[in-house]
Protein backbone atom coordinates (compact mmCIF):
# COMPACT_ATOMS: atom_id res chain seq x y z
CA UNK A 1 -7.62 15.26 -9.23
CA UNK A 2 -10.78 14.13 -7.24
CA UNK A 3 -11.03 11.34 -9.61
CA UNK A 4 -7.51 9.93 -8.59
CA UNK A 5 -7.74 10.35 -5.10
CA UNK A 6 -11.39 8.42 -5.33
CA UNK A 7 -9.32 6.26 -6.66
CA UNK A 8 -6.91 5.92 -4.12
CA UNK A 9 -8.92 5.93 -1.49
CA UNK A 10 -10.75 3.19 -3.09
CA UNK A 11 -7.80 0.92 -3.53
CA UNK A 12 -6.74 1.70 0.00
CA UNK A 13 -10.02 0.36 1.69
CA UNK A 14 -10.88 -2.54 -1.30
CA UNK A 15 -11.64 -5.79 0.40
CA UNK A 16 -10.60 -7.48 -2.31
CA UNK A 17 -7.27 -5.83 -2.45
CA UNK A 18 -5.83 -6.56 0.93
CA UNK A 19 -8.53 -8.79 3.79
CA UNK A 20 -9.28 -7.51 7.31
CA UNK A 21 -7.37 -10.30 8.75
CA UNK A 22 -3.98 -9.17 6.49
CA UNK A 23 -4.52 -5.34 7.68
CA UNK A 24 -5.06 -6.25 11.04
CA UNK A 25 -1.85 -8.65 11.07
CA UNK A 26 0.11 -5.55 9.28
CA UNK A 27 -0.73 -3.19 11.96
CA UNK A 28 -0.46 -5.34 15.10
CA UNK A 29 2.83 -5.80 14.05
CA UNK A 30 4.04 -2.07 13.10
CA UNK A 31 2.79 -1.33 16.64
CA UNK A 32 4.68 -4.16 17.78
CA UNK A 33 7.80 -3.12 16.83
CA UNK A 34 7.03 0.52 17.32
CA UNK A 35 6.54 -0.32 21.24
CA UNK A 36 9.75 -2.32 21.12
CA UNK A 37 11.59 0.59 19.75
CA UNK A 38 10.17 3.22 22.01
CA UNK A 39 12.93 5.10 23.70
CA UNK A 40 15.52 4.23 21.44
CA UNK A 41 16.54 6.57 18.78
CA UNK A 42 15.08 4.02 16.05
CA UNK A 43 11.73 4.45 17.21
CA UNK A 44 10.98 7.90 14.56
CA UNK A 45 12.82 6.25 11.76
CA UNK A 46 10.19 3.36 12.51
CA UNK A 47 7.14 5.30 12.78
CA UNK A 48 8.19 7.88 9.93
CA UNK A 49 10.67 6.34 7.78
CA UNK A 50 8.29 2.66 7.25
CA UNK A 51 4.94 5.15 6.19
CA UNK A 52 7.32 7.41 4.32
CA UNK A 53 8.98 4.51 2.07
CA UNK A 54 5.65 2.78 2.00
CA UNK A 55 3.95 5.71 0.51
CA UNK A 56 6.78 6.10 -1.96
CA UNK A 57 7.35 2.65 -2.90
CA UNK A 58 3.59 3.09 -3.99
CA UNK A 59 3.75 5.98 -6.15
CA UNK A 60 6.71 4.57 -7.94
CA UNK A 61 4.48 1.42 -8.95
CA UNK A 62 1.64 3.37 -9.92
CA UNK A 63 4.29 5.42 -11.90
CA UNK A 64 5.58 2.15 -13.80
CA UNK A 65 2.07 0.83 -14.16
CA UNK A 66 0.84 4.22 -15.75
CA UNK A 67 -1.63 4.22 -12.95
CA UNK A 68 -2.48 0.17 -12.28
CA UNK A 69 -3.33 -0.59 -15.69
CA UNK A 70 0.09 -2.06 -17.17
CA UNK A 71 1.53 -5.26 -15.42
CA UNK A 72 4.94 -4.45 -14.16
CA UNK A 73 7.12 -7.43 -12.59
CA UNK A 74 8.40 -10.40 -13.29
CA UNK A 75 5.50 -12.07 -12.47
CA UNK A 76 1.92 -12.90 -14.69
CA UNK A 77 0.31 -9.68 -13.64
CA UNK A 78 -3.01 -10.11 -15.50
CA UNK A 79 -5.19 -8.45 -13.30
CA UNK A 80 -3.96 -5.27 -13.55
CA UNK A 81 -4.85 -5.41 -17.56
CA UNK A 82 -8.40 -6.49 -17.48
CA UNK A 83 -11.02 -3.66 -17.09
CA UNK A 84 -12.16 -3.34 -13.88
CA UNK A 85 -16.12 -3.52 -13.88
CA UNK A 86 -17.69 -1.23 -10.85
CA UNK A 87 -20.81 -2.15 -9.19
């Protein structure tokens, strides 16, 4: 179980994965639109319902991939075959 989250946690804060400027781009705009929607009665389904589907969308791919190391897609997914070498 510590092993997976490592994991995880390793995937969710890879620079290689997803750059700074991406992250920073992803977030300005979930605030964005949270501030537009605050007040209305979208704003929890934003700020709840986005992290929430997010999160699940996730699982489900590392479900499908048996845990990143099958492709799965339409598209030439080699990465996620090759052995990943850890420095």
């Amino acid at each position: 179980m510590r092993e997976q989250i490592r994991r995880e946690l390793g995937v969710m804060f890879s620079r290689r994965i997803q750059p700074i400027p991406v992250r920073v781009a992803k977030w300005m705009v979930f605030l964005a639109v949270a501030r537009g929607l605050r007040g209305t009665r979208w704003f929890w389904a934003w700020v709840f319902g986005l992290p929430t589907v997010g999160i699940m969308v996730h699982f489900f791919y590392r479900h499908m991939t048996r845990g990143w190391t099958r492709p799965c897609g339409g598209w030439a997914d080699v990465e996620a075959i090759r052995p990943r070498i850890e420095v």
